[in-house]
N, C-alpha and C. Protein backbone atom coordinates (compact mmCIF):
# COMPACT_ATOMS: atom_id res chain seq x y z
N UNK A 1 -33.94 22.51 -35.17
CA UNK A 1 -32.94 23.52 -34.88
C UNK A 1 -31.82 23.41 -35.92
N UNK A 2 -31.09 24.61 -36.46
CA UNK A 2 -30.06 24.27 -37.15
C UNK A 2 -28.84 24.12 -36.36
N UNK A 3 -28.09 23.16 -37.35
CA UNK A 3 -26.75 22.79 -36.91
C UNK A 3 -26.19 23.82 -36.47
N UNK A 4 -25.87 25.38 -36.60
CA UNK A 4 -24.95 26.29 -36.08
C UNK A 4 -25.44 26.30 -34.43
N UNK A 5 -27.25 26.22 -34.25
CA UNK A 5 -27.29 26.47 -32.99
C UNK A 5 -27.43 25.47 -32.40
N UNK A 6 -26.98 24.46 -32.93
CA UNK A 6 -27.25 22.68 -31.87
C UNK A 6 -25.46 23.25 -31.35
N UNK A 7 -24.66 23.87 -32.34
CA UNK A 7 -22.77 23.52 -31.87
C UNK A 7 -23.10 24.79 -30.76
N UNK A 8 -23.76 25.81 -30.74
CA UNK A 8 -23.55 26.80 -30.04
C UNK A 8 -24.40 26.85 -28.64
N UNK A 9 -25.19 26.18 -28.35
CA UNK A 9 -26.12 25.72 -27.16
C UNK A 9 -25.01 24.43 -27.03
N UNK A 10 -24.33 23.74 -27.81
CA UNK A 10 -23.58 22.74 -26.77
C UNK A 10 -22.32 23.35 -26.40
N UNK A 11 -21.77 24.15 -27.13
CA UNK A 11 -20.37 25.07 -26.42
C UNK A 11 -20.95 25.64 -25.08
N UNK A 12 -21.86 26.58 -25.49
CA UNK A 12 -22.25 27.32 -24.06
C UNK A 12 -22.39 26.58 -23.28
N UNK A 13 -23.08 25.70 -23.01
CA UNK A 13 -23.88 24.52 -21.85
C UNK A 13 -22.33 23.58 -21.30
N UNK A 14 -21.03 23.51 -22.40
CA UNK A 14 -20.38 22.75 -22.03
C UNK A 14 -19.68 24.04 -21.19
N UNK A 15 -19.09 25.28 -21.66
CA UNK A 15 -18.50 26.46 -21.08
C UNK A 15 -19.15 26.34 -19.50
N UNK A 16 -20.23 26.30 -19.47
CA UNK A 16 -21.37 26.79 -17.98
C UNK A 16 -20.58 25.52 -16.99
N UNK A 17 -21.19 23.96 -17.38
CA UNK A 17 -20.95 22.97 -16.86
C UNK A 17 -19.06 23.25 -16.38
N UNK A 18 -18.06 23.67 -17.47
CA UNK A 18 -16.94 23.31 -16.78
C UNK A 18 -16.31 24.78 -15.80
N UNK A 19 -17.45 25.81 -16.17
CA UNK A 19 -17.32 27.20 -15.12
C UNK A 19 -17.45 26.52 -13.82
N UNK A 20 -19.04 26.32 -13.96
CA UNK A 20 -19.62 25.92 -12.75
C UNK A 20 -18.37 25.23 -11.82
N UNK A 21 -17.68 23.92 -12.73
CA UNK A 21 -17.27 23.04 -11.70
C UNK A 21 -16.08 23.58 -11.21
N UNK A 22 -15.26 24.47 -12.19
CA UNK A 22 -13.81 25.00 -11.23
C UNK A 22 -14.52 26.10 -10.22
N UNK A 23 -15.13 27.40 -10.93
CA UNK A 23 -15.30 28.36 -9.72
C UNK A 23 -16.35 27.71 -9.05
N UNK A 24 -16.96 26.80 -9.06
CA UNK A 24 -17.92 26.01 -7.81
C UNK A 24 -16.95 25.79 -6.69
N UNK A 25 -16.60 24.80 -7.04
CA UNK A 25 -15.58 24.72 -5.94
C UNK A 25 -14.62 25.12 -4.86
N UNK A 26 -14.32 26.31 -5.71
CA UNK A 26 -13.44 27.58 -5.08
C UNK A 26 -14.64 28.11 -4.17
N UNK A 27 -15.71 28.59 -4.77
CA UNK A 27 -16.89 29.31 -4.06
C UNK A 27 -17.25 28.46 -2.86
N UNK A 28 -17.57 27.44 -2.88
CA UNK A 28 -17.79 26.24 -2.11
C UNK A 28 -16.97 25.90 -1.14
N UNK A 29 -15.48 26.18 -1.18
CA UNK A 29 -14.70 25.78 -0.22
C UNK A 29 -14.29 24.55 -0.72
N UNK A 30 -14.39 23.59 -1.50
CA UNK A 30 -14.07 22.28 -1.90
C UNK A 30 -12.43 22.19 -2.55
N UNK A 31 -11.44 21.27 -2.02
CA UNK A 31 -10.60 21.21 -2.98
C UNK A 31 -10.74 20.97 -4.19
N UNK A 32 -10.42 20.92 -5.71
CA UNK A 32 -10.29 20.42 -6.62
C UNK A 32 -9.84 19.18 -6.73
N UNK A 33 -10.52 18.11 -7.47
CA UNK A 33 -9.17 17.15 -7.53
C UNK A 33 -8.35 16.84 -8.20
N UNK A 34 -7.93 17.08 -8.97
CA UNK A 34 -6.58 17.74 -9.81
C UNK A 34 -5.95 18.79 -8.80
N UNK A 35 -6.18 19.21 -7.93
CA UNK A 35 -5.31 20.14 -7.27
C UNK A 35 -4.70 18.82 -5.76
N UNK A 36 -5.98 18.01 -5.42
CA UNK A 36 -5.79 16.99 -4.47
C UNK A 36 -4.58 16.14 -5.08
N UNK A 37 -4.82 15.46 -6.36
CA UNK A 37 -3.93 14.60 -6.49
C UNK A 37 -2.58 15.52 -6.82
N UNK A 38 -2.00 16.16 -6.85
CA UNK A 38 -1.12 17.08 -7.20
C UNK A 38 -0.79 17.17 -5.61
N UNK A 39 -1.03 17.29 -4.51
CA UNK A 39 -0.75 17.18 -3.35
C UNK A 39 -0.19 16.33 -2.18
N UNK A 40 -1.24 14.95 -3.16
CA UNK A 40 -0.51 13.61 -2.72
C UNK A 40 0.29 13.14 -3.45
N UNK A 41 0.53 13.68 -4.78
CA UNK A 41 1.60 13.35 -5.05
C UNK A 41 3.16 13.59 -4.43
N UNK A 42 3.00 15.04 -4.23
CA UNK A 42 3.95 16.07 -3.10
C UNK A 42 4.16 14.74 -2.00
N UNK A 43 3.56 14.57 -1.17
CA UNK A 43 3.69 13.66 0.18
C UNK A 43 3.70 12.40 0.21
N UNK A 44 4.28 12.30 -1.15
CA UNK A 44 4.39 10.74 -1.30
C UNK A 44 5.88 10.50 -0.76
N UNK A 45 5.98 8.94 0.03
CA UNK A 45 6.68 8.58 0.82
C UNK A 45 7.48 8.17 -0.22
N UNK A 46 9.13 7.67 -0.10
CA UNK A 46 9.94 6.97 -0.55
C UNK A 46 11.05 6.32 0.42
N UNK A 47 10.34 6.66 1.94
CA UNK A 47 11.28 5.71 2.80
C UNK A 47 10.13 5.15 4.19
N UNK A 48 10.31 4.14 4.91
CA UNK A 48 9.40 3.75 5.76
C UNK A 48 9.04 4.75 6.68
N UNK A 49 7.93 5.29 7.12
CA UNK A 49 8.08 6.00 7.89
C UNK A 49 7.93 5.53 9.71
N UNK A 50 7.90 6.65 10.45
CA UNK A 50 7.46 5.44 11.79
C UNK A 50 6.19 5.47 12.14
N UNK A 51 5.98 4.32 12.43
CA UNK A 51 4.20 4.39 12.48
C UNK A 51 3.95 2.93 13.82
N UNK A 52 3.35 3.35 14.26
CA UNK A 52 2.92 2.07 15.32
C UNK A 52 0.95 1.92 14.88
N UNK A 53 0.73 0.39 14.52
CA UNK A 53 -0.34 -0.11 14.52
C UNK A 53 -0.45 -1.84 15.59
N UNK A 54 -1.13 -1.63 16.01
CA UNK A 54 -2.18 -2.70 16.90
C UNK A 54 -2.36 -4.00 15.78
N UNK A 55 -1.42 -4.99 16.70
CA UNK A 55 -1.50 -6.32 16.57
C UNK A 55 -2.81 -7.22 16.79
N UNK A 56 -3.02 -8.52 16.45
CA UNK A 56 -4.65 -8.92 16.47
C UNK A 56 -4.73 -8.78 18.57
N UNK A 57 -3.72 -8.97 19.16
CA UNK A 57 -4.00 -8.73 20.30
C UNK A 57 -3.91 -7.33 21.18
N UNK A 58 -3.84 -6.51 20.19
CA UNK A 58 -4.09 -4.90 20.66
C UNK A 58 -2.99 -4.17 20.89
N UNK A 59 -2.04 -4.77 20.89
CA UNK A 59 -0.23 -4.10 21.37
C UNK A 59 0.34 -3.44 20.25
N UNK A 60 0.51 -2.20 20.31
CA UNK A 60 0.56 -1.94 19.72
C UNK A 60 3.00 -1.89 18.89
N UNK A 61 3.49 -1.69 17.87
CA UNK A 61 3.95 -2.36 17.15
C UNK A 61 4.63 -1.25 16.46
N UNK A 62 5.75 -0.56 16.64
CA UNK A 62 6.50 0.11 15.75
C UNK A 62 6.70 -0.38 14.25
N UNK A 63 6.78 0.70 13.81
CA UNK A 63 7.59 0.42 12.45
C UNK A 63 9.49 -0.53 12.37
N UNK A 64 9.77 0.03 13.51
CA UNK A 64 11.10 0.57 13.46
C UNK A 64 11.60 -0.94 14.18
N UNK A 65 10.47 -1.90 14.33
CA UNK A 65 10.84 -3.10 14.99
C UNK A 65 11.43 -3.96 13.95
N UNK A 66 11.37 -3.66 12.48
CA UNK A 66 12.28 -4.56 11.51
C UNK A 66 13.10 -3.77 10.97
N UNK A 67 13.80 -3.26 11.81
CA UNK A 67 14.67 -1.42 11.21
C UNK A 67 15.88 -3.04 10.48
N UNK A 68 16.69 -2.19 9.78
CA UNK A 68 17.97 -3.19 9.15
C UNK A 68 17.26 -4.36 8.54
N UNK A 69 16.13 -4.65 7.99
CA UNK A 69 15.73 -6.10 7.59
C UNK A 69 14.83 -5.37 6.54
N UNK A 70 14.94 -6.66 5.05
CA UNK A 70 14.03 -5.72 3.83
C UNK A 70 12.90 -6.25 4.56
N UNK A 71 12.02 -5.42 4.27
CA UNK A 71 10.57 -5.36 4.86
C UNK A 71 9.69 -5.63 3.21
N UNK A 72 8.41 -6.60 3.46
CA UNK A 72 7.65 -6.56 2.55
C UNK A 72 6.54 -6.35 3.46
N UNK A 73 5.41 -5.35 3.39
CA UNK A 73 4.55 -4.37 3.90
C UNK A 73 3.23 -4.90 2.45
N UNK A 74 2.49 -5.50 3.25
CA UNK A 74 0.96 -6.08 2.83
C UNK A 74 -0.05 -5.71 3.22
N UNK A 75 -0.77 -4.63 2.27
CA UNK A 75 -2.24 -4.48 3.11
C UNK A 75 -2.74 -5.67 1.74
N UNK A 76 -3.91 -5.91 3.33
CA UNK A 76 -4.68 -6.76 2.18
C UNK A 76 -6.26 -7.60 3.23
N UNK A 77 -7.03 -8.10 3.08
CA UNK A 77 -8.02 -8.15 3.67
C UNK A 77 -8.66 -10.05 3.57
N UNK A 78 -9.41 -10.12 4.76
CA UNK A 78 -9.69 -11.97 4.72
C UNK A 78 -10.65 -11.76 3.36
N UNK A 79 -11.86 -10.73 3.00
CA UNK A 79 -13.01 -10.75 2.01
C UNK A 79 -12.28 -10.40 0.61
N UNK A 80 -10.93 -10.27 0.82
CA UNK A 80 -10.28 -9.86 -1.16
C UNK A 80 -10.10 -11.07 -1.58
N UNK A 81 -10.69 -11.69 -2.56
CA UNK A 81 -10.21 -12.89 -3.23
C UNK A 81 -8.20 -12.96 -3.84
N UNK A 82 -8.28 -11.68 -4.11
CA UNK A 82 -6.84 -11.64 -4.97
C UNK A 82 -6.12 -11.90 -3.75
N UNK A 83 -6.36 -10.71 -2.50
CA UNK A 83 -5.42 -11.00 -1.59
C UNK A 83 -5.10 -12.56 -0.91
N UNK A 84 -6.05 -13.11 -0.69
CA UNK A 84 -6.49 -15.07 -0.30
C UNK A 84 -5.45 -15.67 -1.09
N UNK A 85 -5.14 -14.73 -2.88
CA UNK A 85 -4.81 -16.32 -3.84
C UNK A 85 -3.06 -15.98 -3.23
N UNK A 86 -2.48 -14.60 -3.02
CA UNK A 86 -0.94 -14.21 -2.92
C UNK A 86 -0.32 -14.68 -1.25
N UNK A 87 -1.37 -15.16 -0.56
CA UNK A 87 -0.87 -15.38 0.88
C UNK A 87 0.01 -16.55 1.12
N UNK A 88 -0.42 -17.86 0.15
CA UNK A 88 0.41 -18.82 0.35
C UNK A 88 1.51 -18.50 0.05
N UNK A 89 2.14 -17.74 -0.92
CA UNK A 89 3.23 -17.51 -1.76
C UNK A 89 4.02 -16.75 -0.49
N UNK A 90 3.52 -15.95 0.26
CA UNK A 90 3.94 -15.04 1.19
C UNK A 90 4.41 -15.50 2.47
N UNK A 91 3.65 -16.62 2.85
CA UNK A 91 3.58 -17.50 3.58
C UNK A 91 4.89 -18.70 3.66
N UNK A 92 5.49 -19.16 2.19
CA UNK A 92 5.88 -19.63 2.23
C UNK A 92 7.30 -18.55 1.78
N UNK A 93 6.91 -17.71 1.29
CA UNK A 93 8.53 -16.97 0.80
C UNK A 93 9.00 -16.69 2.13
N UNK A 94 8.32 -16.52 3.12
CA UNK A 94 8.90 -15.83 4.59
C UNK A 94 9.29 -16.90 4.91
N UNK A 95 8.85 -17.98 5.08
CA UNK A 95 9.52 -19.69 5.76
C UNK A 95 10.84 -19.64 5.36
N UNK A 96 11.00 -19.43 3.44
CA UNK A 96 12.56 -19.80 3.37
C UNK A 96 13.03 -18.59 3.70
N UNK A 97 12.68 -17.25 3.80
CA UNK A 97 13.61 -16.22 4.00
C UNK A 97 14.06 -15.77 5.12
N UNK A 98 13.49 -16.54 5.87
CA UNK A 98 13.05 -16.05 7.38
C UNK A 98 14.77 -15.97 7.87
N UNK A 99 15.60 -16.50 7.50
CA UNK A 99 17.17 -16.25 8.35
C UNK A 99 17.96 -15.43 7.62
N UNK A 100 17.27 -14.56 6.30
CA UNK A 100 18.22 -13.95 5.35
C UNK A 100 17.62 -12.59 5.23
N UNK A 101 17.18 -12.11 6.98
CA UNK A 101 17.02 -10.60 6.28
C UNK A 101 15.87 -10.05 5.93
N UNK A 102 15.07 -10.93 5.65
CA UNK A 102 13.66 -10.72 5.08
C UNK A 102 12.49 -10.81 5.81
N UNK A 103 11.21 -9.84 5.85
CA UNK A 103 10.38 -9.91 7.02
C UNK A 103 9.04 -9.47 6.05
N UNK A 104 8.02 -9.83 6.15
CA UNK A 104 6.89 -9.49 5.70
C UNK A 104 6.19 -9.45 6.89
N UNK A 105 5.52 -8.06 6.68
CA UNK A 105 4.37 -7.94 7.61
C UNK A 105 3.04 -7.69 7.17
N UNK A 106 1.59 -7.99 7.36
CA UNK A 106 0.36 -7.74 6.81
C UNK A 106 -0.23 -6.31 7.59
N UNK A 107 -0.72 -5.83 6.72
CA UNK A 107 -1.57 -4.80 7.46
C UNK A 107 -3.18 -4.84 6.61
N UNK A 108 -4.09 -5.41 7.99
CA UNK A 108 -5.12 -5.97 7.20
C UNK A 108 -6.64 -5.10 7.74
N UNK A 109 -7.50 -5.11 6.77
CA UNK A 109 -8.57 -3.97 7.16
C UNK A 109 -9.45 -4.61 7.20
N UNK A 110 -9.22 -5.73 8.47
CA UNK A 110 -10.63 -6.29 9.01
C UNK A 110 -10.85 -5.66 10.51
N UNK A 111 -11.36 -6.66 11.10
CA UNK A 111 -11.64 -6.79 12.47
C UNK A 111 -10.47 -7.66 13.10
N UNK A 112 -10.00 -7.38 14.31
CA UNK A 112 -9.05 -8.18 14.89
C UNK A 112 -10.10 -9.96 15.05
N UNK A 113 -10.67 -9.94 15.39
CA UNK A 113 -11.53 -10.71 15.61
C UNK A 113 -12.16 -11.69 14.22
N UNK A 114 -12.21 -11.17 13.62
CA UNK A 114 -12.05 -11.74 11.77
C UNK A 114 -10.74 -12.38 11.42
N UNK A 115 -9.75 -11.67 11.88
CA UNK A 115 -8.26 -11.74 11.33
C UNK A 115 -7.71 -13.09 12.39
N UNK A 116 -8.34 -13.20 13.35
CA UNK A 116 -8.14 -14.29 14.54
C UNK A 116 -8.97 -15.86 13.94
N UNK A 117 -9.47 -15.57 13.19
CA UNK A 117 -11.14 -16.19 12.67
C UNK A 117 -10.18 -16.96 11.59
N UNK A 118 -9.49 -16.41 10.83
CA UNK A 118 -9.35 -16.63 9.33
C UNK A 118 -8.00 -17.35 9.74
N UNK A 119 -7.09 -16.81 10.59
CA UNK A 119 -5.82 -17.43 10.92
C UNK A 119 -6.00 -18.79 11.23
N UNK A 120 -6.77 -18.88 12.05
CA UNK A 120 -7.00 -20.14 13.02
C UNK A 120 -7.26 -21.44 12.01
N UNK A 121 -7.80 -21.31 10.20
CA UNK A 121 -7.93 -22.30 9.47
C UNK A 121 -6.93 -21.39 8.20
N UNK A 122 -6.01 -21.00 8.20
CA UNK A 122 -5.10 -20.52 7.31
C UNK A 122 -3.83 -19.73 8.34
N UNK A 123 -3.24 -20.98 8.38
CA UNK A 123 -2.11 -19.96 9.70
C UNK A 123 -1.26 -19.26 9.00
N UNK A 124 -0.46 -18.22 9.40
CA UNK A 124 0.11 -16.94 8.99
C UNK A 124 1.70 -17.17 9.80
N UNK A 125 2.53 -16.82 8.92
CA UNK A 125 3.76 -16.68 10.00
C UNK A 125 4.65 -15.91 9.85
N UNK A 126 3.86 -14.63 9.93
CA UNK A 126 4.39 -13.23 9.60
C UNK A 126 3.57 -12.81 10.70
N UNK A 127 3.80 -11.08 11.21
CA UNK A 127 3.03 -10.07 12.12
C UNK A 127 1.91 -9.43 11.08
N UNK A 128 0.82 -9.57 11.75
CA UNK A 128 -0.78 -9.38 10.60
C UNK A 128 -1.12 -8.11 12.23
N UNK A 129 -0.83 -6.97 11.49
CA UNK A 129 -1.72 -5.45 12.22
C UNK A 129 -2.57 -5.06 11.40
N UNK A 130 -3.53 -4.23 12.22
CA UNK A 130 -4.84 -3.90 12.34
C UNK A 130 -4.52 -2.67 11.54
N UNK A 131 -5.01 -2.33 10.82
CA UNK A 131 -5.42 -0.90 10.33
C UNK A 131 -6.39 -0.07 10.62
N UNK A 132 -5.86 1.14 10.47
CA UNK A 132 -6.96 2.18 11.21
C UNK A 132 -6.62 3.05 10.07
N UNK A 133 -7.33 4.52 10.03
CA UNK A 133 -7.16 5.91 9.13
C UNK A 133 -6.19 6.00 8.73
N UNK A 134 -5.34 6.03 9.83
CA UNK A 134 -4.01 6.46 9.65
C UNK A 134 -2.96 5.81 9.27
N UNK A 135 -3.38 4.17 8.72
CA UNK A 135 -2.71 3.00 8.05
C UNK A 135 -3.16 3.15 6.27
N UNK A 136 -4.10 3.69 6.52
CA UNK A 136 -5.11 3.87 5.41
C UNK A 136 -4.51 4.90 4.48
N UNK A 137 -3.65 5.71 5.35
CA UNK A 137 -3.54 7.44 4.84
C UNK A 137 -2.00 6.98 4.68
N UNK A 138 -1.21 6.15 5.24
CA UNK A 138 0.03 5.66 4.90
C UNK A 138 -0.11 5.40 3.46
N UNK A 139 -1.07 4.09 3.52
CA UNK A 139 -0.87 3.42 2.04
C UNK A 139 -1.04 4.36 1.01
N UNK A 140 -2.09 5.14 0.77
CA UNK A 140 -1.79 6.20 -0.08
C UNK A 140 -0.17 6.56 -0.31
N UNK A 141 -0.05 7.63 0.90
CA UNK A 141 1.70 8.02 1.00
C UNK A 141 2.45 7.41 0.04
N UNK A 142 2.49 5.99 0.34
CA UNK A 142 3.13 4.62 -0.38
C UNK A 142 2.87 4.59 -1.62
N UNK A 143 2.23 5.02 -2.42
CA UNK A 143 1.56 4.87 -3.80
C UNK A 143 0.24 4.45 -4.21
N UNK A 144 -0.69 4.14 -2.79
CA UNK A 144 -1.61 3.43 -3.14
C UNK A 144 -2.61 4.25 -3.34
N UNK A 145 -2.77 5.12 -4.93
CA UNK A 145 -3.56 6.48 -5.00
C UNK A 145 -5.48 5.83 -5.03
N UNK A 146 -5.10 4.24 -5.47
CA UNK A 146 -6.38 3.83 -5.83
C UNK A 146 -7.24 3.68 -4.16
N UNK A 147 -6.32 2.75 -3.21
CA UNK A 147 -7.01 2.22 -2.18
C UNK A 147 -7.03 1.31 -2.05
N UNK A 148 -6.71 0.50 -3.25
CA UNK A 148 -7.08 -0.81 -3.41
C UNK A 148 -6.41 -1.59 -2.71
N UNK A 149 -6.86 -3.24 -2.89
CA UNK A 149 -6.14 -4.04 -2.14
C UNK A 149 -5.92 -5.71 -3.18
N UNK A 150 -5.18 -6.64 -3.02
CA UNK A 150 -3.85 -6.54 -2.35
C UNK A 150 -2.76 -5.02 -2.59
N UNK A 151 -2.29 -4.49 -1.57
CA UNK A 151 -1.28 -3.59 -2.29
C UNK A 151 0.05 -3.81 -0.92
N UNK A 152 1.36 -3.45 -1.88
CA UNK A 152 2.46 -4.40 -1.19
C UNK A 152 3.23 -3.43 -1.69
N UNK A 153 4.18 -3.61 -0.49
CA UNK A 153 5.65 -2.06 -0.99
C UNK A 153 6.57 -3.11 -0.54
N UNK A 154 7.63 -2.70 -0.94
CA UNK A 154 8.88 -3.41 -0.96
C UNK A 154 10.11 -2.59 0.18
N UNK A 155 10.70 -2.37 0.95
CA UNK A 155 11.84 -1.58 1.57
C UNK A 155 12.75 -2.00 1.36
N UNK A 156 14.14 -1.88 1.06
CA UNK A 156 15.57 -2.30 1.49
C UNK A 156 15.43 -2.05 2.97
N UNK A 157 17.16 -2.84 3.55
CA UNK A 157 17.59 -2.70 4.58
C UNK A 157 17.88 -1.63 5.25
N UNK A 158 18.15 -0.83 4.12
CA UNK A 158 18.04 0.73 4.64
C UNK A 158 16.37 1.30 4.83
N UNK A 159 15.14 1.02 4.85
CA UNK A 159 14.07 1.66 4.64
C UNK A 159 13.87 2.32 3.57
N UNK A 160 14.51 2.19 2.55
CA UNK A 160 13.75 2.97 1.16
C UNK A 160 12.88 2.06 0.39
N UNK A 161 12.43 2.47 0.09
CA UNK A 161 11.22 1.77 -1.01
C UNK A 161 11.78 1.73 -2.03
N UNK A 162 11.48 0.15 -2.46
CA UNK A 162 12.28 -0.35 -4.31
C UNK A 162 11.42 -0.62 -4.47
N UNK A 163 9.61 -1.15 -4.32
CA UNK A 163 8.89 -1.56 -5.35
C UNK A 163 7.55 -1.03 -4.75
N UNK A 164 6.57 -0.85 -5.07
CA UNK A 164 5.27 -1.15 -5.33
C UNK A 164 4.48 -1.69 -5.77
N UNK A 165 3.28 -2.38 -5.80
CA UNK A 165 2.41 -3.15 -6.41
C UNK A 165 0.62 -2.86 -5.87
N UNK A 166 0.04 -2.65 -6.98
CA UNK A 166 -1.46 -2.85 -6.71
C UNK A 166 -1.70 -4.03 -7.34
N UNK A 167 -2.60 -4.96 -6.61
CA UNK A 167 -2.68 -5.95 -6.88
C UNK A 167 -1.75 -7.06 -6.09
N UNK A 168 -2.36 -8.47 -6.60
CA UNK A 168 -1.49 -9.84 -6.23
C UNK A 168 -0.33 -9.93 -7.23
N UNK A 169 0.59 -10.14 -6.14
CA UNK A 169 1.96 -10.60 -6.90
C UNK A 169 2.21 -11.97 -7.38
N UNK A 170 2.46 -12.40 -8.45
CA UNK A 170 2.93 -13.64 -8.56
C UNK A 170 4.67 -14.14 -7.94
N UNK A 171 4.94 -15.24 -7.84
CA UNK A 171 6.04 -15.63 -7.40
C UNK A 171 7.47 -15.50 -7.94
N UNK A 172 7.56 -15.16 -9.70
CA UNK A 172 8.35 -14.21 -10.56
C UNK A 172 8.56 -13.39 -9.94
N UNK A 173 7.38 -12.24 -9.72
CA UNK A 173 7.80 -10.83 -9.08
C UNK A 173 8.33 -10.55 -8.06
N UNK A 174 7.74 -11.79 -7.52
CA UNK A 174 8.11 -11.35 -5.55
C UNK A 174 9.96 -12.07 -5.93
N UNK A 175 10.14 -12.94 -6.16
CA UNK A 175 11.44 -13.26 -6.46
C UNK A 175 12.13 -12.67 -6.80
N UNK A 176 11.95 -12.39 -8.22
CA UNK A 176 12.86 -10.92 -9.16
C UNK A 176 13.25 -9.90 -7.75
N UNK A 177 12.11 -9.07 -7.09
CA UNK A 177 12.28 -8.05 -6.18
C UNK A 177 13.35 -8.20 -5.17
N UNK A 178 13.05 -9.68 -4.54
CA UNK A 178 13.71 -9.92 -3.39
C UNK A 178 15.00 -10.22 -3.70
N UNK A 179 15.55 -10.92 -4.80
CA UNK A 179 16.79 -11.53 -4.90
C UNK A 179 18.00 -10.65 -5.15
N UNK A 180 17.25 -9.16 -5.44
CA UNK A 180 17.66 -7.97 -5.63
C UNK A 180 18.71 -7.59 -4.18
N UNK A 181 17.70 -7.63 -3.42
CA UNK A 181 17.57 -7.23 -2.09
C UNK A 181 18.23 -8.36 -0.72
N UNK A 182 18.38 -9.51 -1.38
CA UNK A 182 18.53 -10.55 -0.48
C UNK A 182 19.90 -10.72 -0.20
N UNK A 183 20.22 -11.16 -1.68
CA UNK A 183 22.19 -10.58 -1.82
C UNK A 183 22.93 -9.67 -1.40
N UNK A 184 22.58 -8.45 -1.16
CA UNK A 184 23.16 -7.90 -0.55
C UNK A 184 23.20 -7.31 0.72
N UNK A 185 22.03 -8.23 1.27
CA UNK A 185 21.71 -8.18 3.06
C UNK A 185 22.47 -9.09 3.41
N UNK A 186 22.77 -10.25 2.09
CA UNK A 186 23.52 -11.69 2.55
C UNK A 186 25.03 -11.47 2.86
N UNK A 187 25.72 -10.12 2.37
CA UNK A 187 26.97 -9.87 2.01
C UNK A 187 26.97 -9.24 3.01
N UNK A 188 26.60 -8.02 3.57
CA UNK A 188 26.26 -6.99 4.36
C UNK A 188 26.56 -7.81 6.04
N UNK A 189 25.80 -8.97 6.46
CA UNK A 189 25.44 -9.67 7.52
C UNK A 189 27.16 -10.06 7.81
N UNK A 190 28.18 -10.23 6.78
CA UNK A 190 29.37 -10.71 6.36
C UNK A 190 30.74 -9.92 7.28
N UNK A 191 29.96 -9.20 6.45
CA UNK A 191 30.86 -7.78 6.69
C UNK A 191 31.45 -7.63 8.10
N UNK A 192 32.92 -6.89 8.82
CA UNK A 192 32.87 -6.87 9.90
C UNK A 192 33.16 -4.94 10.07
N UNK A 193 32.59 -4.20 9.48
CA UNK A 193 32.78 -3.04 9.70
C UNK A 193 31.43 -2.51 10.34
């Protein structure tokens, strides 16, 4: 075949292929996704919202139960290796922070019954809830466009969001974030207005 009609059978064939896939879709009923992510971007959160999820013993657990305290918000799972290596760090940042304001909670996408399993030889001393869809459809909200896991948001005392992270945090980061945030919950607690 000559070169003019190898470029002109691959224009056409590429023209068809990228017809097909926008008016497919439309024809089809399918969102686009370039039109999807353009949507979640729209409904992306920048303050806690209220949400109640189910503790490993089924009770279920407002948002609004660490209202005034920076919140660090952990999804993360017993089978993620990354999430396993950031727990001690979490574990132990809540021990010292625990009288200054500071609260980490897990939101984990096992089985209550897994999450009871894993505690019992790695104890936890933070609130570890259950995730469902609609924990799932938060984290998105939050920034988490991938899904992935470890993923960790940061709140001030007011409920706004100062950080995000996909992935495990090292002890730099989580520090840097908090010390931000710690000082002036420390001043705040002071205050008599």
């Amino acid at each position: 075949m000559k070169p003019i009609k190898v470029v002109l059978v691959t224009v056409l064939a590429g023209g068809i292929s990228i017809g097909t896939a926008i008016f497919g879709q439309k024809w089809l009923g399918e969102t686009p996704l370039v039109e999807g992510l353009a949507d979640h971007s729209r409904n992306r959160l920048e303050t806690l919202p209220d949400f109640r999820l189910p503790d490993l013993d089924g009770r279920e657990v407002p948002s609004n139960a660490w209202a005034g305290k920076v919140l660090v918000l952990n999804y993360w799972a017993t089978w993620c290796p990354s999430c396993l290596k950031e727990l001690p760090l979490f574990v132990s940042t809540q021990k010292a922070l625990k009288d200054s304001g500071v609260q980490f909670v897990g939101i984990t996408a096992d089985q209550p019954q897994d999450v009871r399993d894993f505690v019992a030889e790695h104890p936890i001393n933070y609130p570890l809830l259950i995730a469902d869809p609609e924990a799932i459809e938060l984290s998105k909200r939050l920034g988490n466009r991938l899904e992935g896991l470890p993923y960790t948001v940061i709140f001030d005392h007011r409920g706004r969001k100062v950080f995000s992270q996909l992935g495990p945090m090292n002890e730099t980061e989580l520090q840097t974030q908090l010390a931000a945030l710690v000082v002036p919950s420390a001043r705040r607690s002071t205050r008599t207005d």
